[in-house]
C-alpha atoms as a PDB file:
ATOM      1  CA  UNK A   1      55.546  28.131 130.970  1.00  0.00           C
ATOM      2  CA  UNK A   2      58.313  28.036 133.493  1.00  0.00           C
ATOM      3  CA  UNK A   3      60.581  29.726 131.160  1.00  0.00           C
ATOM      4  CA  UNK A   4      58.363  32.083 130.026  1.00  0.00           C
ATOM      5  CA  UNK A   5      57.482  32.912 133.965  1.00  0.00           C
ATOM      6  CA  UNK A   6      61.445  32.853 134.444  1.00  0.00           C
ATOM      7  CA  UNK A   7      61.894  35.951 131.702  1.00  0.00           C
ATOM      8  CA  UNK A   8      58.773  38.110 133.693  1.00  0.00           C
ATOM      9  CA  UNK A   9      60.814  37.582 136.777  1.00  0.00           C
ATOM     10  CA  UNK A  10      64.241  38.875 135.211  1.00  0.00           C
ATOM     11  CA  UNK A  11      62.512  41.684 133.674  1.00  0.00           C
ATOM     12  CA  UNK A  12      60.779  42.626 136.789  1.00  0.00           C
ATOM     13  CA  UNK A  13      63.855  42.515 138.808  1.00  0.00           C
ATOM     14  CA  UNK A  14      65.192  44.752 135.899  1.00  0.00           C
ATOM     15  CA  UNK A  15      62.841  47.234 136.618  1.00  0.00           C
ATOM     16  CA  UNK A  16      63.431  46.668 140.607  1.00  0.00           C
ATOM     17  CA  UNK A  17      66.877  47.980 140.323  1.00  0.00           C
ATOM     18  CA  UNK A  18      66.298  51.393 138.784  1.00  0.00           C
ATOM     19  CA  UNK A  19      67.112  54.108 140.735  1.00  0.00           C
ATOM     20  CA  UNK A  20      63.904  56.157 140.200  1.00  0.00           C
ATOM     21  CA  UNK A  21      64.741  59.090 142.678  1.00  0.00           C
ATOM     22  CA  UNK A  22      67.401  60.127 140.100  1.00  0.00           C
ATOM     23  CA  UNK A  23      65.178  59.723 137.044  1.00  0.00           C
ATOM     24  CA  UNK A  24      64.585  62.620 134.928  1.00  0.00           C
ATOM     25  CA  UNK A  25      60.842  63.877 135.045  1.00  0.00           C
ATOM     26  CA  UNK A  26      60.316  62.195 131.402  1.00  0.00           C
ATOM     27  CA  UNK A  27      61.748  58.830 132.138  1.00  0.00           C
ATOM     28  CA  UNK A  28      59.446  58.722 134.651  1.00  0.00           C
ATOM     29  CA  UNK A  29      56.417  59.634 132.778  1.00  0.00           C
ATOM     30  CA  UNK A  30      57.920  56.965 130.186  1.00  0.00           C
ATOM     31  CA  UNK A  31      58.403  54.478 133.212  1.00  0.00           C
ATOM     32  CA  UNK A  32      54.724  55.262 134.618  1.00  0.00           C
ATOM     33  CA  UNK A  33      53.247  54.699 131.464  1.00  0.00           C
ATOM     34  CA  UNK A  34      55.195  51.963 129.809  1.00  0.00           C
ATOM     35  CA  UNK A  35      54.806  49.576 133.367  1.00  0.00           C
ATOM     36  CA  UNK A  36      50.815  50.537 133.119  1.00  0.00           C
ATOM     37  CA  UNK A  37      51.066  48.489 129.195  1.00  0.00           C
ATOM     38  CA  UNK A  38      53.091  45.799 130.431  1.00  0.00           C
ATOM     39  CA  UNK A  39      50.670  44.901 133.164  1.00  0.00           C
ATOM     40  CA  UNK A  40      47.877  45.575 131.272  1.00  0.00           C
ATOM     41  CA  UNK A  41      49.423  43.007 128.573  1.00  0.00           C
ATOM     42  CA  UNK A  42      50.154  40.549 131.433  1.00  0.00           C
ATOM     43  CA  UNK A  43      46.768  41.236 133.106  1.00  0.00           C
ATOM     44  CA  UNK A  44      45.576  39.748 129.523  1.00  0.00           C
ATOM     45  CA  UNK A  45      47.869  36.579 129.404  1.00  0.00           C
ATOM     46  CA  UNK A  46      46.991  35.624 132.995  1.00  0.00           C
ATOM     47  CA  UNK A  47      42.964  36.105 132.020  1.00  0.00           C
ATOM     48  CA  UNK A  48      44.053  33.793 129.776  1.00  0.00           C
ATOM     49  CA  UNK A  49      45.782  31.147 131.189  1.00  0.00           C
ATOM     50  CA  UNK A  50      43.108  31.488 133.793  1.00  0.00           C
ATOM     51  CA  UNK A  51      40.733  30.606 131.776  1.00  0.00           C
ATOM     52  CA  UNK A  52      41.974  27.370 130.186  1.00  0.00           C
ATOM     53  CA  UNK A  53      42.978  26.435 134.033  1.00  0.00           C
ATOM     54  CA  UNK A  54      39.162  27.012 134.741  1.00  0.00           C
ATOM     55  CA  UNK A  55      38.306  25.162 131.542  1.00  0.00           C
ATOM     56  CA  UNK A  56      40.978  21.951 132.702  1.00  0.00           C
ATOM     57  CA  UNK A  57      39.089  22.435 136.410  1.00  0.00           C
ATOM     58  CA  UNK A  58      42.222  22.809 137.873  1.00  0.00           C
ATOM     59  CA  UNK A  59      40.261  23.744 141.166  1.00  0.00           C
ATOM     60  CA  UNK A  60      38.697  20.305 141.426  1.00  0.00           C
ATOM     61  CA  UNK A  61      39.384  18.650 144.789  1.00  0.00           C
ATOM     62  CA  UNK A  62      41.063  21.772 146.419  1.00  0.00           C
ATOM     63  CA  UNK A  63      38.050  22.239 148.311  1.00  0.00           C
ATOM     64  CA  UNK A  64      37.542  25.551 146.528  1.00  0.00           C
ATOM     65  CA  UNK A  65      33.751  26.983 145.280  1.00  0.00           C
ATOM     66  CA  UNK A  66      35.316  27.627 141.672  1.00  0.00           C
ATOM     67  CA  UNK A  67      38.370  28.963 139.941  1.00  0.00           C
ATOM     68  CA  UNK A  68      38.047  32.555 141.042  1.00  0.00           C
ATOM     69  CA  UNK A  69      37.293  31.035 144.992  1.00  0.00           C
ATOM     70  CA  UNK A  70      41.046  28.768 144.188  1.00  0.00           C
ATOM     71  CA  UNK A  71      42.892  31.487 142.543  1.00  0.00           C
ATOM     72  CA  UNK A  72      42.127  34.311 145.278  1.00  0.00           C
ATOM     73  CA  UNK A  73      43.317  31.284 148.211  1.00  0.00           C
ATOM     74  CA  UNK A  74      46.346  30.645 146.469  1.00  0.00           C
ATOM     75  CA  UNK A  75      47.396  33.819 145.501  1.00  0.00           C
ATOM     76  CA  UNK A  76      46.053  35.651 148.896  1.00  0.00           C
ATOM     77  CA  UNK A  77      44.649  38.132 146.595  1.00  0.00           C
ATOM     78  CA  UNK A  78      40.750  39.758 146.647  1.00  0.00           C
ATOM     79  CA  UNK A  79      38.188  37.258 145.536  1.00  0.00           C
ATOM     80  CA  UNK A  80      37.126  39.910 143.926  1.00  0.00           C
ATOM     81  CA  UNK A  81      39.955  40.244 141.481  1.00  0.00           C
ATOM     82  CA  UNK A  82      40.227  36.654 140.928  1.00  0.00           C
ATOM     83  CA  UNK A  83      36.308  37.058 139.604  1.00  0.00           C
ATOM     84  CA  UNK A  84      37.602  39.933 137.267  1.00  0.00           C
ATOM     85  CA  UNK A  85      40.808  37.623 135.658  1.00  0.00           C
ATOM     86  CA  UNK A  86      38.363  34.979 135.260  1.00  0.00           C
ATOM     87  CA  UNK A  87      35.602  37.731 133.314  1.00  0.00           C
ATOM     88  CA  UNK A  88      38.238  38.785 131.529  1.00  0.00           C
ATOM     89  CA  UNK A  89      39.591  35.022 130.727  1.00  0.00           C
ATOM     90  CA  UNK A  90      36.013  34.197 129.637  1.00  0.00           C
ATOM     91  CA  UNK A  91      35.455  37.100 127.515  1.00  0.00           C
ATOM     92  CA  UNK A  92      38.727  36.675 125.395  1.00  0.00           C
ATOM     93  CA  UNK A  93      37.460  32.929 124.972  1.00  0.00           C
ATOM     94  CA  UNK A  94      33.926  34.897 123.343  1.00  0.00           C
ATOM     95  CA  UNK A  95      35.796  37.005 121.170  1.00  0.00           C
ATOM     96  CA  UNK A  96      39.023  36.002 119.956  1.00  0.00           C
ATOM     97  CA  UNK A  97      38.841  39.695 118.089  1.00  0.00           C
ATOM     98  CA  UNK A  98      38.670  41.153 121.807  1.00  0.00           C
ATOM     99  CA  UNK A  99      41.315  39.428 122.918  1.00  0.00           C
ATOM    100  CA  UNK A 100      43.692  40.286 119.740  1.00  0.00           C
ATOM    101  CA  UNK A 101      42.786  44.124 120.333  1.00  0.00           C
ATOM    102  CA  UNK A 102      44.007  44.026 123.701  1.00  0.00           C
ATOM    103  CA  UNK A 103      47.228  41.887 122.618  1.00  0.00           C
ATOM    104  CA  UNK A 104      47.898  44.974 119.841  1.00  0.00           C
ATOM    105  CA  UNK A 105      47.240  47.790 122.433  1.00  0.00           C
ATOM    106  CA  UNK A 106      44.178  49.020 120.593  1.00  0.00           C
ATOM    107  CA  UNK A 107      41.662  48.170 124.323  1.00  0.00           C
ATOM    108  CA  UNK A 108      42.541  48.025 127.802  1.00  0.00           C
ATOM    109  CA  UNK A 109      41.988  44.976 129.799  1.00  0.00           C
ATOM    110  CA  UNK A 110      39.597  46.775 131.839  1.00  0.00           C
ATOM    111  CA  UNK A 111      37.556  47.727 128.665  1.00  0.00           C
ATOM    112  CA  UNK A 112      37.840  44.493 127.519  1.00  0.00           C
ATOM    113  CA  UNK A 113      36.281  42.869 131.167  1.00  0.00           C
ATOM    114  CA  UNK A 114      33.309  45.939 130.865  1.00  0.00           C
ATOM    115  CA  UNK A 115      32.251  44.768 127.336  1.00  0.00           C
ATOM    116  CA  UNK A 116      31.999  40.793 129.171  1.00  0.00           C
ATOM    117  CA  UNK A 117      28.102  41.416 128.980  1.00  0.00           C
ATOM    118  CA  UNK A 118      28.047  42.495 125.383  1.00  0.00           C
ATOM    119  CA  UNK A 119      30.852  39.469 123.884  1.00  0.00           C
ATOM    120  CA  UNK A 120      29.292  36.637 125.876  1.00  0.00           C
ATOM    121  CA  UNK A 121      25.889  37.367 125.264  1.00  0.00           C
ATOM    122  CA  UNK A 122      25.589  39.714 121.572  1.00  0.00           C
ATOM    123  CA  UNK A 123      22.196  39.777 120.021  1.00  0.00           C
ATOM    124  CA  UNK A 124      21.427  38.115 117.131  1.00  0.00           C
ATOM    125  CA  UNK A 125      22.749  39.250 114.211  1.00  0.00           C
ATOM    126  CA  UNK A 126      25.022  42.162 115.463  1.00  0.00           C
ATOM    127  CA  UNK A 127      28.341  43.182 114.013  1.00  0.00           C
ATOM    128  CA  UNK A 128      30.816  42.919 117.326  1.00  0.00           C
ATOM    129  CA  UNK A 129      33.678  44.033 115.020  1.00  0.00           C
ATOM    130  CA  UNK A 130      32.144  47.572 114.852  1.00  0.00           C
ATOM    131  CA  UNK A 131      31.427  47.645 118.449  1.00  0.00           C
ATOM    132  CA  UNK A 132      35.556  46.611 118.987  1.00  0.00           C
ATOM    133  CA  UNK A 133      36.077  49.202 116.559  1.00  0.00           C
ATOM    134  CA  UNK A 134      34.008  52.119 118.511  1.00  0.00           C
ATOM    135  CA  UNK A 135      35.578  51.826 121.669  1.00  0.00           C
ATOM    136  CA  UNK A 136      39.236  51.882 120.555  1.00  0.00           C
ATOM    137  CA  UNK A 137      41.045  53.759 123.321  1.00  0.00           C
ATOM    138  CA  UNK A 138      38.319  53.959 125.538  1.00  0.00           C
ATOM    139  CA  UNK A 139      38.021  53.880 129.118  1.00  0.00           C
ATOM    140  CA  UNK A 140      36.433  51.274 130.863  1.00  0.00           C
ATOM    141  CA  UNK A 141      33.165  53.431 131.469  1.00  0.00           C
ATOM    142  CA  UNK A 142      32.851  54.975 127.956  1.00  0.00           C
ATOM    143  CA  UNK A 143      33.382  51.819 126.709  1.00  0.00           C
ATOM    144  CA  UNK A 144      30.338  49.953 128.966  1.00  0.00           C
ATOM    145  CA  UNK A 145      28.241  52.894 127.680  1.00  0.00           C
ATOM    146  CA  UNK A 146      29.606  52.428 124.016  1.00  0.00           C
ATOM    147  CA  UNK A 147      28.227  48.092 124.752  1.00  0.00           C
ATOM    148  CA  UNK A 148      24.771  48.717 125.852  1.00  0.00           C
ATOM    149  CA  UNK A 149      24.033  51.347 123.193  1.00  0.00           C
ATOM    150  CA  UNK A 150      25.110  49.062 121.206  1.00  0.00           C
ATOM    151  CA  UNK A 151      23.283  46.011 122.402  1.00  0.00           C
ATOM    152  CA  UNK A 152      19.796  48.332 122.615  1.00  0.00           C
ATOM    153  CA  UNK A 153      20.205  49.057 118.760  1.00  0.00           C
ATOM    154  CA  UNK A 154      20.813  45.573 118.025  1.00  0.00           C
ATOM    155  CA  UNK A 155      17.879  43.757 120.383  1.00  0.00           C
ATOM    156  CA  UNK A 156      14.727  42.526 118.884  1.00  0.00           C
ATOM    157  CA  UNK A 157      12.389  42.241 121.731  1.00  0.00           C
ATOM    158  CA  UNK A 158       8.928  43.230 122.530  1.00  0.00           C
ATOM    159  CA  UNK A 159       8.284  45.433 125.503  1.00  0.00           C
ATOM    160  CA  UNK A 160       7.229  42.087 127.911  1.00  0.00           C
ATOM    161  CA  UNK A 161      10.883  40.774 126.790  1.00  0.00           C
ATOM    162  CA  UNK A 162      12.779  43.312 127.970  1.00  0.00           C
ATOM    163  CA  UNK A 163      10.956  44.205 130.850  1.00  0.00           C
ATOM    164  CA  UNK A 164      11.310  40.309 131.911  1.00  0.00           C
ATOM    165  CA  UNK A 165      15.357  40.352 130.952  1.00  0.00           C
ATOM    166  CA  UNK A 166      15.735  43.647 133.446  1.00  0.00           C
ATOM    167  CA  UNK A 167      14.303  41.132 136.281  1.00  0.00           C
ATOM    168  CA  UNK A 168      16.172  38.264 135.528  1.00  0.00           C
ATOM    169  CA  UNK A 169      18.899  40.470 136.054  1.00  0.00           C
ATOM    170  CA  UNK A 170      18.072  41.554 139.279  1.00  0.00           C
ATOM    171  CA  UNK A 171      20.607  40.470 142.341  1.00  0.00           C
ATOM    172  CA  UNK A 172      21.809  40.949 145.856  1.00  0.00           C
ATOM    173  CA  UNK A 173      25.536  40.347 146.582  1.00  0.00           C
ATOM    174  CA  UNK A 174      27.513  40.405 149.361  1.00  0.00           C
ATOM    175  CA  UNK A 175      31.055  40.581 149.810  1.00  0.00           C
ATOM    176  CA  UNK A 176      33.374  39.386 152.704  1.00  0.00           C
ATOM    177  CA  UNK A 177      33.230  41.468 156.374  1.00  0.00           C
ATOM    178  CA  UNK A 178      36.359  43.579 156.724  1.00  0.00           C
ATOM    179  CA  UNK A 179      36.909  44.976 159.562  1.00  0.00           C
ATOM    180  CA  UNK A 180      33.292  44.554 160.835  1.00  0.00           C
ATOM    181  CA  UNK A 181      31.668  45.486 157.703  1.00  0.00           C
ATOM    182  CA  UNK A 182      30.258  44.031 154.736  1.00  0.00           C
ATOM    183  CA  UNK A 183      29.956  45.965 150.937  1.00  0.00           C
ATOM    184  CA  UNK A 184      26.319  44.338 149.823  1.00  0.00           C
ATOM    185  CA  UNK A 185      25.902  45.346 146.194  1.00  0.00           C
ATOM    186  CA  UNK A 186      21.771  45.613 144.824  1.00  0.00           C
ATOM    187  CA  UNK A 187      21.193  45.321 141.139  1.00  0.00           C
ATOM    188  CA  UNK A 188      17.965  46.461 140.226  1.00  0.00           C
ATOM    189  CA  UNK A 189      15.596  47.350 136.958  1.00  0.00           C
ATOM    190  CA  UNK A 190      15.086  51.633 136.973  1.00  0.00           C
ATOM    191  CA  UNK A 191      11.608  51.578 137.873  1.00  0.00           C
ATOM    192  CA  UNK A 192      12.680  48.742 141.113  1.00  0.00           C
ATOM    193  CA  UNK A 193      15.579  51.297 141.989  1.00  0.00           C
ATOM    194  CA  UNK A 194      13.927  54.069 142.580  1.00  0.00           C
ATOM    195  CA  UNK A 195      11.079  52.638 144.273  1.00  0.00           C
ATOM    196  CA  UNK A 196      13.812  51.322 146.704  1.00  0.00           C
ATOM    197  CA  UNK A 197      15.162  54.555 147.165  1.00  0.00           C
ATOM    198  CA  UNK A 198      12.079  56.243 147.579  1.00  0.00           C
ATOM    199  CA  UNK A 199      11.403  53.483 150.623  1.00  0.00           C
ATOM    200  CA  UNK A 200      14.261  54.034 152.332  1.00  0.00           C
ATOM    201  CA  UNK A 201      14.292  57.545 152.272  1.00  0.00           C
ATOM    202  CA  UNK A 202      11.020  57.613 153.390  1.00  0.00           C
ATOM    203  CA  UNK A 203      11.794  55.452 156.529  1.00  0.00           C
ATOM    204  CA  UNK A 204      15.265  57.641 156.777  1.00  0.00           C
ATOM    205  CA  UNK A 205      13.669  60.907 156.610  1.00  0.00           C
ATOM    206  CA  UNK A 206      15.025  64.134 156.630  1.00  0.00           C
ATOM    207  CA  UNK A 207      17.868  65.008 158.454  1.00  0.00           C
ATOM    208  CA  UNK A 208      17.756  66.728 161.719  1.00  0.00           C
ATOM    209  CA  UNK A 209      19.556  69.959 163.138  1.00  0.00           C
ATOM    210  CA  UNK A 210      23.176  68.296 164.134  1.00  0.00           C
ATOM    211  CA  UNK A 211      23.413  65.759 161.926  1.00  0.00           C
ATOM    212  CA  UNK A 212      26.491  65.397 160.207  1.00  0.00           C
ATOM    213  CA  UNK A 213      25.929  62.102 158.299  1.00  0.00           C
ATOM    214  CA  UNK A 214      25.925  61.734 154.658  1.00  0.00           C
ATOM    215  CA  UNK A 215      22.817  61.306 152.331  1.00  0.00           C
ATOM    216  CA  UNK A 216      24.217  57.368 151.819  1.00  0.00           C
ATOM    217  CA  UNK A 217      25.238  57.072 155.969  1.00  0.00           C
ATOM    218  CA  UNK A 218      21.388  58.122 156.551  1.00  0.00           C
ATOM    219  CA  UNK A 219      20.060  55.754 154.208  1.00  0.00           C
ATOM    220  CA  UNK A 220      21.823  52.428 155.877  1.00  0.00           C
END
């Protein structure tokens, strides 16, 4: 590994020393582009090695919540990214097909963390290869959409099933205060959602003459 980690470094200080200011306008389109495949590879290899570090508990004794909780301390990086490597590390452990399509190029890492649901969790019986398949050089969003149409065709549950899934599901998460604010994230079922929306805007109410705030500022 410290060889390996030795190479990144020389071929990052490569890179380092290029002049780009007297780059042509297509080496650095090739430059922009080639670097964005390169981390995306290496976003993929860390996932991994994340994940066997997470598997070996490397965290244990740190004083650390988890892996993601050790990794973001260490690294002085977002907790929220750490969360995503370890997603990512996990979902490459669920499909080893995912994790060869983003090794050959074929799906972003960021595709590959938005099918996490759909790889760690596929219903019974359903063909994951075709799902890989269908979102082949897809965005991360398109290729979220591509999982759950997938996972609805595929599900064998009664009404009552589903409906109780949706509320298992549902969650309140709150992320760290920066600069005297906090980002709390709601997950709700449909139905929930726009009954909450409906609340709030009813205590909100319309706005008044002067009032400059956004629909979202009003809400809060």
């Amino acid at each position: 590994m410290e060889t390996s980690l030795e190479l990144l470094e020389l071929g990052a200080t490569a890179v380092a020393m290029v002049n780009v200011h007297s780059l042509s306008r297509d080496s650095l389109a090739a430059g922009a582009l080639g670097l964005q495949q390169h981390l995306d590879r290496v976003r993929a290899l860390h996932a991994v090695v994340v994940a066997e570090a997470d598997r070996q508990r490397v965290w244990e004794g740190t004083g650390a919540r988890n892996m993601a909780d050790w990794l973001a301390g260490r690294t002085n990086t977002s907790y929220g990214d750490a969360a995503s490597r370890v997603r990512l590390g996990e979902a490459f452990n669920a499909s080893p097909e995912l994790k060869n399509a983003v090794n050959n190029g074929h799906i972003s890492a960021a595709s590959a963390e938005s099918l996490f649901d759909a790889v760690t969790n596929p219903p019974d019986g359903a063909d994951l290869a075709a799902l890989l398949d269908a979102v082949k050089g897809a965005g991360p969003r398109d290729a979220k959409d591509a999982a759950e149409k997938w996972r609805d065709t595929h599900r064998n549950e009664t009404p009552e099933q589903f409906e109780e899934r949706c509320q298992q599901q549902r969650a309140v998460r709150s992320g760290r205060p920066l600069d005297g604010m906090v980002t709390t994230t709601v997950v709700l079922p449909v139905l929930a959602n726009r009954q909450f929306l409906n609340s709030i805007s009813h205590v909100a109410g319309k706005p008044s003459e002067g009032d400059s705030r956004t629909t979202e500022q009003r809400l809060a």
